[in-house]
PDB file of N, CA and C in Angstrom:
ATOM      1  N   UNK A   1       0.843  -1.168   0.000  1.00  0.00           N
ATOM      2  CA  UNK A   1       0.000   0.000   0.000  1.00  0.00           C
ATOM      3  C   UNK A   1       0.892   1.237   0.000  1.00  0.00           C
ATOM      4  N   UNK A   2       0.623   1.728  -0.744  1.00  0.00           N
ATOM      5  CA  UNK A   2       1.405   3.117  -0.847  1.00  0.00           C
ATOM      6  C   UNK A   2       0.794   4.367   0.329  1.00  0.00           C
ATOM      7  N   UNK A   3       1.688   5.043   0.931  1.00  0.00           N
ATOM      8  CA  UNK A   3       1.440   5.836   2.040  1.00  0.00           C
ATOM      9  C   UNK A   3       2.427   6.803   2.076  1.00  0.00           C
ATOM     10  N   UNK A   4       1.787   8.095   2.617  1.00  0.00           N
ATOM     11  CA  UNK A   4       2.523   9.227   3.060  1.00  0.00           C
ATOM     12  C   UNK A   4       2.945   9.365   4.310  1.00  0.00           C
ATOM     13  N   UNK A   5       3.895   9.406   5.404  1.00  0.00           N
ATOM     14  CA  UNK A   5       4.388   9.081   6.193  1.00  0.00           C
ATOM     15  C   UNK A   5       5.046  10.963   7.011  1.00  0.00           C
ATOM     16  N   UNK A   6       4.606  11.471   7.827  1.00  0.00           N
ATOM     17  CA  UNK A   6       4.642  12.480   8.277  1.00  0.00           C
ATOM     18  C   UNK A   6       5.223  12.478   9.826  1.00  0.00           C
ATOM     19  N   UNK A   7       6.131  13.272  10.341  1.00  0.00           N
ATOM     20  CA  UNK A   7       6.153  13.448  11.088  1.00  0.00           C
ATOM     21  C   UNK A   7       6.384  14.798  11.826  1.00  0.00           C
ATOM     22  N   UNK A   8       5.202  14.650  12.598  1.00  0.00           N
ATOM     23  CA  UNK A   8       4.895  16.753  12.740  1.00  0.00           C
ATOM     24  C   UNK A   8       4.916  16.609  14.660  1.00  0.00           C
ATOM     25  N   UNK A   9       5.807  18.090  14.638  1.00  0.00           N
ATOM     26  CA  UNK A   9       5.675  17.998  16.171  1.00  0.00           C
ATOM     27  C   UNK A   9       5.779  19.944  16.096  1.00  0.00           C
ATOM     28  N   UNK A  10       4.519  20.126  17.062  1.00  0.00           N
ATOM     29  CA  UNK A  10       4.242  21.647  17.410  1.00  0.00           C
ATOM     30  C   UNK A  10       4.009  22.251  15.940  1.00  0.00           C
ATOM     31  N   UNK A  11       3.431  21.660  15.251  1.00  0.00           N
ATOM     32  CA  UNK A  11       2.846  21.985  14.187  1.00  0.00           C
ATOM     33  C   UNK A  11       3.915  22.575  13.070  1.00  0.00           C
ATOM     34  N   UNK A  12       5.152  21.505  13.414  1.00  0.00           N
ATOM     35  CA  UNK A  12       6.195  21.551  12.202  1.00  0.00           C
ATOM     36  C   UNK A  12       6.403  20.486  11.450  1.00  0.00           C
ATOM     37  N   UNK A  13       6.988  20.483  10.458  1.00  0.00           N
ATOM     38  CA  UNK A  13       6.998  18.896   9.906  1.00  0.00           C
ATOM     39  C   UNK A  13       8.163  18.825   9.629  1.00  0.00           C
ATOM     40  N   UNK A  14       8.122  17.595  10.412  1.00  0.00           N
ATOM     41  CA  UNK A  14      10.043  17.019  10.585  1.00  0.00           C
ATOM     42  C   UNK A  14      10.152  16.388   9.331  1.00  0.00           C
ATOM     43  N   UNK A  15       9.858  15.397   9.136  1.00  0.00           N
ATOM     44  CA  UNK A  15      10.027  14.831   7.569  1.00  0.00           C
ATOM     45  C   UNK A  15       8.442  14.417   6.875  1.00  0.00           C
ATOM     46  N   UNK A  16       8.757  14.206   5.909  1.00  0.00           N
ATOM     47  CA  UNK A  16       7.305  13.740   5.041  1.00  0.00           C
ATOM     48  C   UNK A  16       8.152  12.704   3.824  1.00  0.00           C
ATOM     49  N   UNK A  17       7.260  11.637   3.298  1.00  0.00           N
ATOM     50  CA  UNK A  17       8.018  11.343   2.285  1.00  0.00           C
ATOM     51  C   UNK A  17       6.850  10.043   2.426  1.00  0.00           C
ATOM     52  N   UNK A  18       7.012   9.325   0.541  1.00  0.00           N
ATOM     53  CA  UNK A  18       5.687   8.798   0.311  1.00  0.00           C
ATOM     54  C   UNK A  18       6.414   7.337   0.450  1.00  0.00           C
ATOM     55  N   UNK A  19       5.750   6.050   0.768  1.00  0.00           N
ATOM     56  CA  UNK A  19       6.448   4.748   0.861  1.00  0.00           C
ATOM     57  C   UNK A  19       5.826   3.973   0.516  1.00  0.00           C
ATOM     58  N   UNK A  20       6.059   2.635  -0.214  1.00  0.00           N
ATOM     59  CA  UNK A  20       5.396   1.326  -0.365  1.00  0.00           C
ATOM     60  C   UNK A  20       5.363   0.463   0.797  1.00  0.00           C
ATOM     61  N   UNK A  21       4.286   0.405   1.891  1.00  0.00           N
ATOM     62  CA  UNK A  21       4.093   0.123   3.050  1.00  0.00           C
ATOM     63  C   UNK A  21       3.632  -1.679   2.923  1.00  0.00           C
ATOM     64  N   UNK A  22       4.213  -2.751   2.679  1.00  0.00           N
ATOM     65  CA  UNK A  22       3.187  -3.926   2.654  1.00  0.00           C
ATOM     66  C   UNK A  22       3.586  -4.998   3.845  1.00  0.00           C
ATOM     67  N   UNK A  23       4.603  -4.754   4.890  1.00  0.00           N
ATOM     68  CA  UNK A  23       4.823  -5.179   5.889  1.00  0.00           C
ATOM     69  C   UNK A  23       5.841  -4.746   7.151  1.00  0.00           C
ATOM     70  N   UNK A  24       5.990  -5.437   7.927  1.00  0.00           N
ATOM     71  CA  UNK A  24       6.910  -4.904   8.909  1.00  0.00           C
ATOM     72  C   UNK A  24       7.962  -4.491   8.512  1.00  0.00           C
ATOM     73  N   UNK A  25       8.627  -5.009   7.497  1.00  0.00           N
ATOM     74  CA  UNK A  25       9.917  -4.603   7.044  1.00  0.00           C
ATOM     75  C   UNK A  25      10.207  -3.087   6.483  1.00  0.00           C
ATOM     76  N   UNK A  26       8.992  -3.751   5.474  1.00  0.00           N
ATOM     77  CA  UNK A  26       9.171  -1.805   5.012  1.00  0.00           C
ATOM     78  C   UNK A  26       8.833  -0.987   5.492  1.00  0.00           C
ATOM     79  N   UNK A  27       7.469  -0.882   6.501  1.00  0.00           N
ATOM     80  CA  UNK A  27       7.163  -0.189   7.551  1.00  0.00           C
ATOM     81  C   UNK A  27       8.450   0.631   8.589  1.00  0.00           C
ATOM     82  N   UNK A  28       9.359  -0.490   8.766  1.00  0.00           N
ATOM     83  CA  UNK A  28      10.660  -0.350   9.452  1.00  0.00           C
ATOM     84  C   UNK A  28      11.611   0.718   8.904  1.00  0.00           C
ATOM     85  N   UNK A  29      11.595   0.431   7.494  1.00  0.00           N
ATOM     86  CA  UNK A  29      12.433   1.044   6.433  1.00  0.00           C
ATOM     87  C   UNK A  29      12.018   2.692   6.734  1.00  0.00           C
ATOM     88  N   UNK A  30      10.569   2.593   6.191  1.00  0.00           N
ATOM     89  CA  UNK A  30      10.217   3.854   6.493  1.00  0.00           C
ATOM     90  C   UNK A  30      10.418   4.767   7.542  1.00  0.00           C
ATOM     91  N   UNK A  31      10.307   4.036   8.678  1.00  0.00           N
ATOM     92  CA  UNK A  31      10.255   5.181   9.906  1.00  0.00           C
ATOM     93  C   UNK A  31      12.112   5.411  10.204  1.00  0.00           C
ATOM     94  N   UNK A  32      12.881   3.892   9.259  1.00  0.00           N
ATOM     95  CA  UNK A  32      14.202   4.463  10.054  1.00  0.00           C
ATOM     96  C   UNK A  32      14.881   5.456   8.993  1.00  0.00           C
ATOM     97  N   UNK A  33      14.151   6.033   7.574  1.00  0.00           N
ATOM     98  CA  UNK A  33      14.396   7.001   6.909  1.00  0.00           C
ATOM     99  C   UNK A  33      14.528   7.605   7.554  1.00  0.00           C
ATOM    100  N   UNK A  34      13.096   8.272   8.285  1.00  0.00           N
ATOM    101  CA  UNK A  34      12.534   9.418   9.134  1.00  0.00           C
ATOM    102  C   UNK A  34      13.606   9.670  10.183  1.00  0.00           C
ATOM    103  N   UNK A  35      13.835   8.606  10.780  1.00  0.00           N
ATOM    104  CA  UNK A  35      14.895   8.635  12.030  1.00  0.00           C
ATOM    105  C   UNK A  35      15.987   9.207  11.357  1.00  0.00           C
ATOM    106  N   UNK A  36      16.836   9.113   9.651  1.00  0.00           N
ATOM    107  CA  UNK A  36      17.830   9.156   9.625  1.00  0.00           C
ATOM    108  C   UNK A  36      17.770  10.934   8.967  1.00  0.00           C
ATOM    109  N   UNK A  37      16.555  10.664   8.058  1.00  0.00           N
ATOM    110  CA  UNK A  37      16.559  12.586   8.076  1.00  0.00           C
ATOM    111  C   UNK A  37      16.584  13.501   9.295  1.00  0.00           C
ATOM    112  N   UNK A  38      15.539  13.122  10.323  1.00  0.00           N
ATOM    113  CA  UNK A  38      15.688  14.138  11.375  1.00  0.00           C
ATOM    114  C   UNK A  38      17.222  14.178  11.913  1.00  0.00           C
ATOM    115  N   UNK A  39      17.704  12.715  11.635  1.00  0.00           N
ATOM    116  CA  UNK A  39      19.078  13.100  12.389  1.00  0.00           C
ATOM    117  C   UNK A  39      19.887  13.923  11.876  1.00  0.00           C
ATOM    118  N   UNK A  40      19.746  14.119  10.323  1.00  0.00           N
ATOM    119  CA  UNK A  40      20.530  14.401   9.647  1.00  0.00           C
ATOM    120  C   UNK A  40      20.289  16.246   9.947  1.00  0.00           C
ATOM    121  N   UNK A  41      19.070  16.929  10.283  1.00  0.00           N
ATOM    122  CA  UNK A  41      18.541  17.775  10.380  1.00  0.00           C
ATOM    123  C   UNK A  41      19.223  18.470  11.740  1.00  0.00           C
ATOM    124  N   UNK A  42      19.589  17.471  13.220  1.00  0.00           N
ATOM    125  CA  UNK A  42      20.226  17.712  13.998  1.00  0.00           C
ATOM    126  C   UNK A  42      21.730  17.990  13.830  1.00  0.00           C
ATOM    127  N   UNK A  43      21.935  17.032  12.944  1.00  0.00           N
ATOM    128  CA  UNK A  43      23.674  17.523  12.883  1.00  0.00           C
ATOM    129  C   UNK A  43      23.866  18.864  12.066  1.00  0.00           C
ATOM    130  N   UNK A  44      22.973  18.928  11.629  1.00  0.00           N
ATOM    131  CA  UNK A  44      23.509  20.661  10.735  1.00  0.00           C
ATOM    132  C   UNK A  44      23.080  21.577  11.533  1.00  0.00           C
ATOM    133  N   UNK A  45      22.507  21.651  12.623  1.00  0.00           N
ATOM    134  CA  UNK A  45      22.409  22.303  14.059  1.00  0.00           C
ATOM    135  C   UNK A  45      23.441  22.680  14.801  1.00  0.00           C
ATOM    136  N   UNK A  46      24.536  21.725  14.941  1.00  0.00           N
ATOM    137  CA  UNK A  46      25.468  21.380  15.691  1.00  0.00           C
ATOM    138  C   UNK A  46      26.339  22.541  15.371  1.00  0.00           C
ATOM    139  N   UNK A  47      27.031  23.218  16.530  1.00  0.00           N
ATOM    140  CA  UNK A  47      27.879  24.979  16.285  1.00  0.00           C
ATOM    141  C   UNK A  47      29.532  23.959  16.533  1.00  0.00           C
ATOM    142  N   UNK A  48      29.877  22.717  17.143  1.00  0.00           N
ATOM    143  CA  UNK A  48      30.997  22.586  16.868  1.00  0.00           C
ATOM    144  C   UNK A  48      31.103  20.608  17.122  1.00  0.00           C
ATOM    145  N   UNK A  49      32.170  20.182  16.878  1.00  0.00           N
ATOM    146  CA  UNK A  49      32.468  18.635  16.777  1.00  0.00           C
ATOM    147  C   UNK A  49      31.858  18.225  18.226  1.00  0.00           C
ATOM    148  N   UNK A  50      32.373  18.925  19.164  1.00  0.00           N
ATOM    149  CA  UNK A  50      31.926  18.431  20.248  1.00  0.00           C
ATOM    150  C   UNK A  50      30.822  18.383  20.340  1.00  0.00           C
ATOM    151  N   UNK A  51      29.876  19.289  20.161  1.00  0.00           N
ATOM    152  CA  UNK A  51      28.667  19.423  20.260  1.00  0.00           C
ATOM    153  C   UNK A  51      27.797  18.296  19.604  1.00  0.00           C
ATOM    154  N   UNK A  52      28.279  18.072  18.386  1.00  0.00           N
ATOM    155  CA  UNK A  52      27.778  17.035  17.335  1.00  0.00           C
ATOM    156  C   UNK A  52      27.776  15.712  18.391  1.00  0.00           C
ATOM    157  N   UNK A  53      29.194  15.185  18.591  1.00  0.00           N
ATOM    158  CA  UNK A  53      29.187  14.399  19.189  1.00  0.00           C
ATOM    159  C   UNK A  53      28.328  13.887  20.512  1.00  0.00           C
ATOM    160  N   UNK A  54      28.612  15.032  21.550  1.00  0.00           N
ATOM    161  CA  UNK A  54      27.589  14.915  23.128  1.00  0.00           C
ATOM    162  C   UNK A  54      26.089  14.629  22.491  1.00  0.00           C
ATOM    163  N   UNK A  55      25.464  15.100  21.505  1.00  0.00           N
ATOM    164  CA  UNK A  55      24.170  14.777  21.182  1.00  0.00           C
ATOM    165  C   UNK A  55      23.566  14.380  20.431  1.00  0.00           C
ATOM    166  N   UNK A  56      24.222  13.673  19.753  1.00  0.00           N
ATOM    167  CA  UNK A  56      23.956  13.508  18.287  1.00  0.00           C
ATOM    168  C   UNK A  56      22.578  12.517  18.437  1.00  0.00           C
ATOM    169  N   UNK A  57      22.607  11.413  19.450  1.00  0.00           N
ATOM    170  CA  UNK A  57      21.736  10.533  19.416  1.00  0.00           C
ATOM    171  C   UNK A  57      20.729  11.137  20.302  1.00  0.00           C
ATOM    172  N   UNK A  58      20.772  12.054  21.141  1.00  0.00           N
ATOM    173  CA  UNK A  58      19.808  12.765  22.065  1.00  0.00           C
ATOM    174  C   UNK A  58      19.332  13.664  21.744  1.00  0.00           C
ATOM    175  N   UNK A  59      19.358  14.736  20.609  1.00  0.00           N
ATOM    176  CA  UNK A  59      18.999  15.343  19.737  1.00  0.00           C
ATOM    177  C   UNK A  59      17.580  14.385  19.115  1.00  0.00           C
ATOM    178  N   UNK A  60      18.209  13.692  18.382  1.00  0.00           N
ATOM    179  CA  UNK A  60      16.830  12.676  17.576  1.00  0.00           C
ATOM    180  C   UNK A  60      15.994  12.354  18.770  1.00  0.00           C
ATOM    181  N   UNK A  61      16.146  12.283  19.839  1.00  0.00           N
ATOM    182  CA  UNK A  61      15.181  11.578  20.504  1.00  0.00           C
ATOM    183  C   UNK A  61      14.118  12.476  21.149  1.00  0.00           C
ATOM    184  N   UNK A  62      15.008  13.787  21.593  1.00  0.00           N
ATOM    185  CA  UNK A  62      14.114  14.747  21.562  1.00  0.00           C
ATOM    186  C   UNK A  62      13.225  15.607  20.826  1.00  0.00           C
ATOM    187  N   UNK A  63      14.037  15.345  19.287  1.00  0.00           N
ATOM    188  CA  UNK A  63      12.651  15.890  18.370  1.00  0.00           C
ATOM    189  C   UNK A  63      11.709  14.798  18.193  1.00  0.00           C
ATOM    190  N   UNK A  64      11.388  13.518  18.196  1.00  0.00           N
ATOM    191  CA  UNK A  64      10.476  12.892  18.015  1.00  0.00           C
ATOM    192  C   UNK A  64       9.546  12.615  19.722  1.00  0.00           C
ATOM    193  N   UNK A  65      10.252  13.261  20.658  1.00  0.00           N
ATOM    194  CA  UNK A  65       9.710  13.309  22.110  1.00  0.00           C
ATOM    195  C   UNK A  65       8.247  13.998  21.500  1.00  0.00           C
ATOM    196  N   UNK A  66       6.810  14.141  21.405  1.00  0.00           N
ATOM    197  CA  UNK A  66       5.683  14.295  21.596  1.00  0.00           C
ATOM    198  C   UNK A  66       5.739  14.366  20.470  1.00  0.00           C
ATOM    199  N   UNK A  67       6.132  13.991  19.340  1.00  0.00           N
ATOM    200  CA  UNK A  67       5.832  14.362  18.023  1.00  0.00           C
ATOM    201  C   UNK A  67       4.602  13.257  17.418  1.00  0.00           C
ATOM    202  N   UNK A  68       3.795  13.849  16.306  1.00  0.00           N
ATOM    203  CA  UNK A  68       3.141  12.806  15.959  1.00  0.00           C
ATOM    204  C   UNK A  68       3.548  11.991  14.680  1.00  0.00           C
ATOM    205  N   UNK A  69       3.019  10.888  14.458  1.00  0.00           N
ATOM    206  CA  UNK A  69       3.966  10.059  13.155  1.00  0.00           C
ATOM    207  C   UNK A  69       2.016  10.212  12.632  1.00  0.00           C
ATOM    208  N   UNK A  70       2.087  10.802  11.168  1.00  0.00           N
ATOM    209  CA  UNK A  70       0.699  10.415  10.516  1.00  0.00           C
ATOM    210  C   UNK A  70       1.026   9.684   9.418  1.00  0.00           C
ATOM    211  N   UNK A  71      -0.023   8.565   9.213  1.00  0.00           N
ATOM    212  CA  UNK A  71       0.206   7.991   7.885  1.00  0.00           C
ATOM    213  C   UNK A  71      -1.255   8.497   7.409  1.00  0.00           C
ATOM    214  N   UNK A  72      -1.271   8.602   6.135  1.00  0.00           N
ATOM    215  CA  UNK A  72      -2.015   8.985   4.975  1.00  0.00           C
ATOM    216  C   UNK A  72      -2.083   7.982   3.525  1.00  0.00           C
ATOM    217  N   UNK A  73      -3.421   6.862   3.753  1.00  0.00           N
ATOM    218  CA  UNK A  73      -3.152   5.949   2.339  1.00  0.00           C
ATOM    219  C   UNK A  73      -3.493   7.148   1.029  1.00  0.00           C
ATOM    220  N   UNK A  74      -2.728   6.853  -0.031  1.00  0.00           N
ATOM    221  CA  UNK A  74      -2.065   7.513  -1.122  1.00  0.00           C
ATOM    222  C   UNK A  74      -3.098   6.485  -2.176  1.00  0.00           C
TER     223      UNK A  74
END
């Protein structure tokens, strides 16, 4: 099933992007895109190496902290 895959927190949208959804796997695929854009979104945040480093994985966790994941069939 094809689906749009959103993830909005405080009425921003962290990523969006459309997927062929037909089981756990790709389901998986999808959300660890999402995981890997927002991360990618945190590191260009980052003002120096250190910084990158101390948070790199605590960063992602806090933007998806209350965020919502919407799917939308396409």
């Amino acid at each position: 099933m094809k689906v749009k895959l959103e993830v909005i927190k405080a009425g921003k949208r962290l990523h969006q992007g459309n997927y062929e959804i037909d089981d756990k796997t790709s389901f998986g695929a999808a959300c660890a895109e999402a995981w890997s854009d927002i991360r990618e979104q945190c590191m260009a945040r980052a003002t120096s190496i250190g910084d990158l480093m101390e948070t790199m994985n605590e960063n992602v966790i806090a933007e998806f902290s209350g965020a919502e994941i919407r799917l939308t069939k396409l």
